[in-house]
Protein backbone atom coordinates (compact mmCIF):
# COMPACT_ATOMS: atom_id res chain seq x y z
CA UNK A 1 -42.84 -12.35 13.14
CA UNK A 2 -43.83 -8.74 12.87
CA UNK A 3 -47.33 -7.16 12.17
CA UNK A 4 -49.02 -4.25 11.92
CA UNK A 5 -52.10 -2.98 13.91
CA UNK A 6 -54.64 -0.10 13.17
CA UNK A 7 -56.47 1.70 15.66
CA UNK A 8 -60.05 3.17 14.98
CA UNK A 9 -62.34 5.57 16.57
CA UNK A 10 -65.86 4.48 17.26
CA UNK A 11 -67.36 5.88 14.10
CA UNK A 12 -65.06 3.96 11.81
CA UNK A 13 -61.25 4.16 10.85
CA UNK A 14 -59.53 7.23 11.61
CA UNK A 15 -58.50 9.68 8.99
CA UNK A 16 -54.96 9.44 10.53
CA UNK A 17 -54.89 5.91 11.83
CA UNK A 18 -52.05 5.27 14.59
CA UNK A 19 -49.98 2.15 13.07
CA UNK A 20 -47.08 0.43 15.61
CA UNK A 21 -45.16 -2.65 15.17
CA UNK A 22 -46.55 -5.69 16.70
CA UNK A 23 -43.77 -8.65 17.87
CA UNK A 24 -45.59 -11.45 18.77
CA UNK A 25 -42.09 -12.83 20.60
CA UNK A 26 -43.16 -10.13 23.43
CA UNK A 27 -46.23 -11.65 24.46
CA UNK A 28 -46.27 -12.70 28.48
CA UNK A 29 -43.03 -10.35 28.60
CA UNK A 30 -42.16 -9.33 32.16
CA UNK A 31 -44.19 -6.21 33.43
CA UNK A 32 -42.25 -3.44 34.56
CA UNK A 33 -44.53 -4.15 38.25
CA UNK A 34 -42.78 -6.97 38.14
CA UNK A 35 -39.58 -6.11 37.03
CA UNK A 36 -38.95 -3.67 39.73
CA UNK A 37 -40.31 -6.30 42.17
CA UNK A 38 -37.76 -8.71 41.43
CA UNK A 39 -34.96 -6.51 40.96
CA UNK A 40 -35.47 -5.14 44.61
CA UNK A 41 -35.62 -8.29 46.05
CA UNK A 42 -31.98 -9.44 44.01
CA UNK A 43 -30.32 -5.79 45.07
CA UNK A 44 -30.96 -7.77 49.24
CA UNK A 45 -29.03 -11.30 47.56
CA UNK A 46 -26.70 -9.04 46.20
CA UNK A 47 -25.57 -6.72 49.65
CA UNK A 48 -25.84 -10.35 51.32
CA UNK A 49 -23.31 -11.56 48.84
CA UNK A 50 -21.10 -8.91 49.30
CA UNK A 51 -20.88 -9.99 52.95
CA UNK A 52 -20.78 -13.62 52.67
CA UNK A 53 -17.90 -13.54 49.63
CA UNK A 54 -16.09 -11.20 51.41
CA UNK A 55 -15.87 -13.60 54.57
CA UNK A 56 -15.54 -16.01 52.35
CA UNK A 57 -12.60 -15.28 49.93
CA UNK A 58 -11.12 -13.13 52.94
CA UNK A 59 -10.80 -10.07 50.87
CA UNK A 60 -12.67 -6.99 50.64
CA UNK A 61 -15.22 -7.32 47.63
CA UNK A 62 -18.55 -5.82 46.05
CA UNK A 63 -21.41 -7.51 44.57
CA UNK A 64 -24.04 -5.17 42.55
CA UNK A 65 -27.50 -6.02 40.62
CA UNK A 66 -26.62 -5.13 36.89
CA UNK A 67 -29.78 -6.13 35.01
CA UNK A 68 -32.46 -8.30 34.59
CA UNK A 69 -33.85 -9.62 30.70
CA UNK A 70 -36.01 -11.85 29.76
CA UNK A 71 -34.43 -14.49 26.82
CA UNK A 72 -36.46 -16.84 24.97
CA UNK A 73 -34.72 -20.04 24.99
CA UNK A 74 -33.16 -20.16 21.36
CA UNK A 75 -31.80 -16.86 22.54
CA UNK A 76 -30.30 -18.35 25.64
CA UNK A 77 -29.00 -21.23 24.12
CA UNK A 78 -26.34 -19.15 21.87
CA UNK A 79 -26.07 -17.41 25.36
CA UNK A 80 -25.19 -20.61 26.61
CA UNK A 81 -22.14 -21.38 24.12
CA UNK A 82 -19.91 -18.55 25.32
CA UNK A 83 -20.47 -19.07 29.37
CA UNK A 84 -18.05 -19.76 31.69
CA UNK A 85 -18.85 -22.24 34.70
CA UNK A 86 -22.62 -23.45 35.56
CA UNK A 87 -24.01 -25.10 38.18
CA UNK A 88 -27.51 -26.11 38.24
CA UNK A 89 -29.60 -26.14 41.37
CA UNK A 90 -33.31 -27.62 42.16
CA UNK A 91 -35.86 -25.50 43.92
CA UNK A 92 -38.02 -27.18 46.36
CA UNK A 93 -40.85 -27.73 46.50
CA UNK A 94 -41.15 -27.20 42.61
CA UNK A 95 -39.31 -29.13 40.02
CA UNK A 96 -37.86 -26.07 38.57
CA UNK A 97 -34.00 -25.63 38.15
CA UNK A 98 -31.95 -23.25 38.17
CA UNK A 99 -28.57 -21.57 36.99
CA UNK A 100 -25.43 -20.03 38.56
CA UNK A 101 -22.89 -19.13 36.38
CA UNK A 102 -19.75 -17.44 36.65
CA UNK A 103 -17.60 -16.03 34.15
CA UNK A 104 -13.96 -16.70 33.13
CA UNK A 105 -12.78 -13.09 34.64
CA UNK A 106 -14.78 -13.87 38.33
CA UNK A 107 -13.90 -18.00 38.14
CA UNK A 108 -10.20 -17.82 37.63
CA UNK A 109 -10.19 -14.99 40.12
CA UNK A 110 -12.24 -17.18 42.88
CA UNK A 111 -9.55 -19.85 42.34
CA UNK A 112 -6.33 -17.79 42.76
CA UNK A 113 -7.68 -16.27 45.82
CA UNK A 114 -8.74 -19.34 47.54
CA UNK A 115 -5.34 -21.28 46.63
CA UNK A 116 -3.80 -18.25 48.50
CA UNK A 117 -2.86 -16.19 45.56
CA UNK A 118 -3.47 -12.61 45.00
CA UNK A 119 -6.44 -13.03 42.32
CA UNK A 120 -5.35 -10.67 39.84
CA UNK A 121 -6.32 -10.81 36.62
CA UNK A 122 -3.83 -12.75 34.74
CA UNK A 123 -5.88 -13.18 31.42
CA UNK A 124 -5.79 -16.71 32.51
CA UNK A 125 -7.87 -19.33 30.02
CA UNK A 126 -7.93 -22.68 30.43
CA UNK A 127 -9.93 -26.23 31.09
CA UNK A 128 -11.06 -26.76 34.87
CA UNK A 129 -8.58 -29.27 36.57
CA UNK A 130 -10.92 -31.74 39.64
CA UNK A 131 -9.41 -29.09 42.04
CA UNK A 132 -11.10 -26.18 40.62
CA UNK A 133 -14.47 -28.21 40.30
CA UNK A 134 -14.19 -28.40 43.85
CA UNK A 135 -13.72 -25.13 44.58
CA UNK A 136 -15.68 -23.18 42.46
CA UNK A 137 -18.50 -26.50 43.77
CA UNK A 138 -17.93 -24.57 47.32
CA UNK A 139 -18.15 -20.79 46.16
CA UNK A 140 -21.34 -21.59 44.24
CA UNK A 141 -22.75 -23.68 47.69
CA UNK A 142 -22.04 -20.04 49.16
CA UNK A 143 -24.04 -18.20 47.05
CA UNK A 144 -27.16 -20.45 46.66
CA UNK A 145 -27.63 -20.11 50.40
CA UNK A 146 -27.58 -16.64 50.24
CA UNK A 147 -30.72 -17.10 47.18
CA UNK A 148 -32.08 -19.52 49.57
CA UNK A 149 -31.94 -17.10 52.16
CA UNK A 150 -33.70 -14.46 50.07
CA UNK A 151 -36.18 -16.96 48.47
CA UNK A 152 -37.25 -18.80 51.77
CA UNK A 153 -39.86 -16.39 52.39
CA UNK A 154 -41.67 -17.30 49.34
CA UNK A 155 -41.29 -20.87 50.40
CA UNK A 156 -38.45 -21.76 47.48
CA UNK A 157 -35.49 -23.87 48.85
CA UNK A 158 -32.20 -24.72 46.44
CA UNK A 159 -30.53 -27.97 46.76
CA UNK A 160 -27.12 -27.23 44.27
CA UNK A 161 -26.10 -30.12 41.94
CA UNK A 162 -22.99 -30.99 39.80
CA UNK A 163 -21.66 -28.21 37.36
CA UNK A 164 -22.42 -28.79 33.72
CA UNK A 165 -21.25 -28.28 30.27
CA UNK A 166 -21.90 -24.87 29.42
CA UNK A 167 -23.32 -25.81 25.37
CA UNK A 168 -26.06 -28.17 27.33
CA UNK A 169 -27.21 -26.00 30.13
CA UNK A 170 -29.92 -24.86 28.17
CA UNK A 171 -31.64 -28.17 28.65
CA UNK A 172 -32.01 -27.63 32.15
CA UNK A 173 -35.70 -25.52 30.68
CA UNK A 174 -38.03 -26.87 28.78
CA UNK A 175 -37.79 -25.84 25.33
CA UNK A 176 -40.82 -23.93 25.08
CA UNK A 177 -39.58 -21.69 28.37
CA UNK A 178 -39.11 -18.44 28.80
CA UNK A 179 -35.96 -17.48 31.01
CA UNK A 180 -34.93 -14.72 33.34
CA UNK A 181 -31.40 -13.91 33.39
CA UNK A 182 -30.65 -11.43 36.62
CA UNK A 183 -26.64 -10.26 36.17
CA UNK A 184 -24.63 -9.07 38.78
CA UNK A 185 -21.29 -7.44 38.84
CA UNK A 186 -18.37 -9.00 41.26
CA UNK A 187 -15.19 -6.78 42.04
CA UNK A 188 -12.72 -8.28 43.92
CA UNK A 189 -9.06 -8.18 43.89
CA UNK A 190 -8.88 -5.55 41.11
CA UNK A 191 -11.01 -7.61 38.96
CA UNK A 192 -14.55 -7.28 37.33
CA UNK A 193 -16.59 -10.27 36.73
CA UNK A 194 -19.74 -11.33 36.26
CA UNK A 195 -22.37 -14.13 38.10
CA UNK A 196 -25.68 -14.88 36.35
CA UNK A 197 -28.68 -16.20 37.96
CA UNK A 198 -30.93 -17.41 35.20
CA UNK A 199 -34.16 -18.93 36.09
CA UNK A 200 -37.55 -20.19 34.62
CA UNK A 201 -40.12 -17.36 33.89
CA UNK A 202 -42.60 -19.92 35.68
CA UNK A 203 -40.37 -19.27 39.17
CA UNK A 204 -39.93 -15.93 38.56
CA UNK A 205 -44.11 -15.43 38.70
CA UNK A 206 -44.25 -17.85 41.62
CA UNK A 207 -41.96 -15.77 43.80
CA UNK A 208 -43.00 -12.44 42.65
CA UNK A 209 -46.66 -13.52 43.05
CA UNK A 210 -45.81 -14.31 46.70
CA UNK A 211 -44.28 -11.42 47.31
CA UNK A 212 -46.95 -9.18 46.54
CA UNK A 213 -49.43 -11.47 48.91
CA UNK A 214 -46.46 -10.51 51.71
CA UNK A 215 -47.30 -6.80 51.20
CA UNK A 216 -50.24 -6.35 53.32
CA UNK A 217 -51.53 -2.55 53.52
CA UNK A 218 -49.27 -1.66 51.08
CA UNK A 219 -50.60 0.62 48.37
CA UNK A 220 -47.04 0.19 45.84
CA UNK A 221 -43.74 -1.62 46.16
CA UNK A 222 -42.50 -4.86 47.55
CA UNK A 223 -42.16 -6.24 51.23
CA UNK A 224 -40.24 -9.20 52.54
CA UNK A 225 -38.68 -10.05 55.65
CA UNK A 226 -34.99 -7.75 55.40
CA UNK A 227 -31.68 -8.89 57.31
CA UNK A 228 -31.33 -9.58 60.77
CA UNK A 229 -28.99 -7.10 62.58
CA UNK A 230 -26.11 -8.32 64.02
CA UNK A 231 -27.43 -8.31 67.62
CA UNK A 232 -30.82 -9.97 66.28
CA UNK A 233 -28.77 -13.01 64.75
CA UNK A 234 -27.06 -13.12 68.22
CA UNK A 235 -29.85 -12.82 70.58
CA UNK A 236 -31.78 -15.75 68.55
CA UNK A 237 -28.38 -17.94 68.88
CA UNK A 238 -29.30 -20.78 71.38
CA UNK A 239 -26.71 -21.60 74.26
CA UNK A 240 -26.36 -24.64 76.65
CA UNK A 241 -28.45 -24.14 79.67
CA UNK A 242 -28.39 -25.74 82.95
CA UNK A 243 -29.29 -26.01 86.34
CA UNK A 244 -27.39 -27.42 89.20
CA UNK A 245 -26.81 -28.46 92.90
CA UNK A 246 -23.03 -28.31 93.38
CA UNK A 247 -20.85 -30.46 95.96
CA UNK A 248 -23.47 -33.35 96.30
CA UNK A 249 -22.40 -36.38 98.32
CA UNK A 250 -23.93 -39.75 97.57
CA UNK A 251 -22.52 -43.16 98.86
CA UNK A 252 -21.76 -45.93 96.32
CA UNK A 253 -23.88 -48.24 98.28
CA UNK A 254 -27.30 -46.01 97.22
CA UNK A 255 -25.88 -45.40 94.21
CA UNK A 256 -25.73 -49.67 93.14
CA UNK A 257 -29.42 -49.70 94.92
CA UNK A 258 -31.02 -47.43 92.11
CA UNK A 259 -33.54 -48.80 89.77
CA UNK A 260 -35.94 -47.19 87.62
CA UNK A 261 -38.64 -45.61 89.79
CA UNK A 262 -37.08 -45.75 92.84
CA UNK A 263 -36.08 -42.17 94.71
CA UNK A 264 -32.47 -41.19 95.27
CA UNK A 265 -32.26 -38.86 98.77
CA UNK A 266 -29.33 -36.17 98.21
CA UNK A 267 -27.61 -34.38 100.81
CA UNK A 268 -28.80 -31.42 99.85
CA UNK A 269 -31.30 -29.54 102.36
CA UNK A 270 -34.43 -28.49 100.45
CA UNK A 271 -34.01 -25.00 100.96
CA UNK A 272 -30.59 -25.27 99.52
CA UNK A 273 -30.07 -23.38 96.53
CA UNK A 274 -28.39 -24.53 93.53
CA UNK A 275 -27.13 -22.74 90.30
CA UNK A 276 -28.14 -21.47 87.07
CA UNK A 277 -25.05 -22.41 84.58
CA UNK A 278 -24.31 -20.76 81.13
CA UNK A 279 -22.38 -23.05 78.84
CA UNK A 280 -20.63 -24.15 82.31
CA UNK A 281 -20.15 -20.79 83.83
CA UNK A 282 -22.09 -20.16 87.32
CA UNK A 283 -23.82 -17.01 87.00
CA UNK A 284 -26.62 -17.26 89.38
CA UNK A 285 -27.92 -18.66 92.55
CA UNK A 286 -31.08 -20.38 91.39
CA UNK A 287 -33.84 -22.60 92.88
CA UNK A 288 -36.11 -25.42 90.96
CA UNK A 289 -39.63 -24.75 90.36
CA UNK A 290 -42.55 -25.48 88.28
CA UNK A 291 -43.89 -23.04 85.76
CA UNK A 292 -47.20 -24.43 84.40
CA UNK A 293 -46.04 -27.48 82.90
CA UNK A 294 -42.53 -26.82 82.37
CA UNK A 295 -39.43 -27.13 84.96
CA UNK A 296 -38.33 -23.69 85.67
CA UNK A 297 -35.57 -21.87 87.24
CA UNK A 298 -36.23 -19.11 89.77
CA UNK A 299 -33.39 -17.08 89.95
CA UNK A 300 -32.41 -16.01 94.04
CA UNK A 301 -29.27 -13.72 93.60
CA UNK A 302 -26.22 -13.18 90.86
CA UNK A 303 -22.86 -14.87 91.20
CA UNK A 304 -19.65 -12.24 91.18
CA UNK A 305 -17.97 -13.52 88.19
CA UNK A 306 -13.98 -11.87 88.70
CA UNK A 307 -12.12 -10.88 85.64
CA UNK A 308 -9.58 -13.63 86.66
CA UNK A 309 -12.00 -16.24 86.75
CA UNK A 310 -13.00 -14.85 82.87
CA UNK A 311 -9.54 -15.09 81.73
CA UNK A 312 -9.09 -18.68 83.39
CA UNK A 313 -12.42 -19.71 81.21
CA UNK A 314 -11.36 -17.79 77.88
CA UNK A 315 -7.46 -19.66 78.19
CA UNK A 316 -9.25 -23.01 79.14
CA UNK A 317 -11.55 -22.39 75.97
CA UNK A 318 -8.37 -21.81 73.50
CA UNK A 319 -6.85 -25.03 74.81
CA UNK A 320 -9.99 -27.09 74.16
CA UNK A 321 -9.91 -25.53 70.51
């Protein structure tokens, strides 16, 4: 519903008076602040897309922000009667949900590639057998870790949920909610298609509202935590640790003597040393000691680790596997 509004000056009504349409359907609109806040933060979910698909579907591949609108929800629901496959997925610790939807072009295309076909577009339209369920069930896991990923900073999880009928996802909102529908644009395999993350406009304030509290001393702009490099991911890995006395000799007779609190003796001179073991590999000569109020290792002198003894480990590795 449209009206009309008429500025004045302070003496009265202006001889010229400025008149613009007024749609009450915009009020509590998105601000371009925002906007341009959210639209950063999806341009990081969509470069950590591009990696994780690409891993994923084994193929090279490119995922790109397209837009962002805001729909009221009649608007979404005819929206709604043309879409392709949607999953639905509850944030934590809200009771929000939210959307993931793929179109015909990117589904079909997900499919053939992961059923080792070449995932060209073959203008392919047809009803989703159990098997494609299940896979397109996987692709979408994929991609709401990666919106986890990006979210978890602003303390929103995802837990993904069956797919449903595309004419009653708009029920998933309540029908007095304004959505946000963020569209990105999937090449892969000589094919365009399109995933759309639609969301409540009530989760879209939360997260935006928390980023902004993230950006301390920050006049403009938006701040969150970006990607780990490669060698950050690997230094925070954590690896089997442990320390050892090698070649200890104990008779069976002390060994059936042992109870709980009683003291085993080893053969082992105190000023032995033992070793410090990665994931089963001696690489140092190490004593035991305390370090406050944790056991410690204090490390004496490396071990000289030969390339044969590195291929021995890596062959005795690929057998295990």
């Amino acid at each position: 519903m449209n009206r009309t509004e008429v500025r004045s000056t302070r003496k009265g009504l202006s001889k010229d008076p400025s008149v613009h349409p007024c749609n009450f359907r915009s009020a509590g609109r998105l601000s371009n602040e925002s906007g341009r806040t959210l639209s950063a933060l999806h341009e990081l979910l969509a470069r950590n897309l591009t990696n994780s698909l690409d891993v994923y579907f084994g193929t090279g591949l490119d995922v790109r922000l397209i837009d962002l609108e805001q729909l009221a929800m009649e608007d979404f629901r005819a929206r709604c009667a043309a879409a392709g496959y949607i999953m639905p997925c509850a944030t934590s610790p809200s009771s929000a949900t939210i959307l993931l939807e793929m179109d015909n072009a990117m589904m079909f295309t997900a499919i053939d590639l992961l059923l080792g076909g070449t995932g060209g577009d073959h203008g392919v339209s047809r009803d989703l057998t159990e098997i494609d369920e299940e896979i397109l069930e996987d692709v979408c896991g994929v991609i709401a870790a990666q919106i986890e990923r990006v979210w978890q900073p602003m303390g929103v999880g995802l837990t993904p949920q069956k797919c449903v009928k595309p004419n009653l996802a708009y029920r998933s909102f309540p029908p007095t909610e304004k959505v946000h529908r963020i569209r990105f644009e999937v090449s892969v395999a000589g094919v365009s298609g399109a995933l759309h993350l639609t969301l409540p406009a009530s989760l879209s304030s939360h997260i935006v509202r928390n980023v902004r509290v993230d950006q301390v001393g920050t006049k403009s702009g938006s701040r969150w935590h970006p990607r780990e490099t490669l060698e950050q991911r690997m230094l925070n890995c954590e690896v089997l640790l442990s320390g050892e006395l090698p070649d200890l000799m104990v008779s069976v007779r002390d060994l059936a003597r042992i109870e709980v609190g009683s003291v085993l003796t080893l053969s082992a001179p105190v000023s032995a040393p033992g070793w410090l073991k990665l994931e089963g590999r001696a690489f140092y000569e190490a004593a035991p000691v305390g370090q406050g109020t944790n056991k410690a290792m204090q490390l004496l002198k490396p071990k000289h680790v030969s390339a044969t003894e590195l291929m021995g480990n890596e062959d005795d590795n690929d057998g295990n596997a």
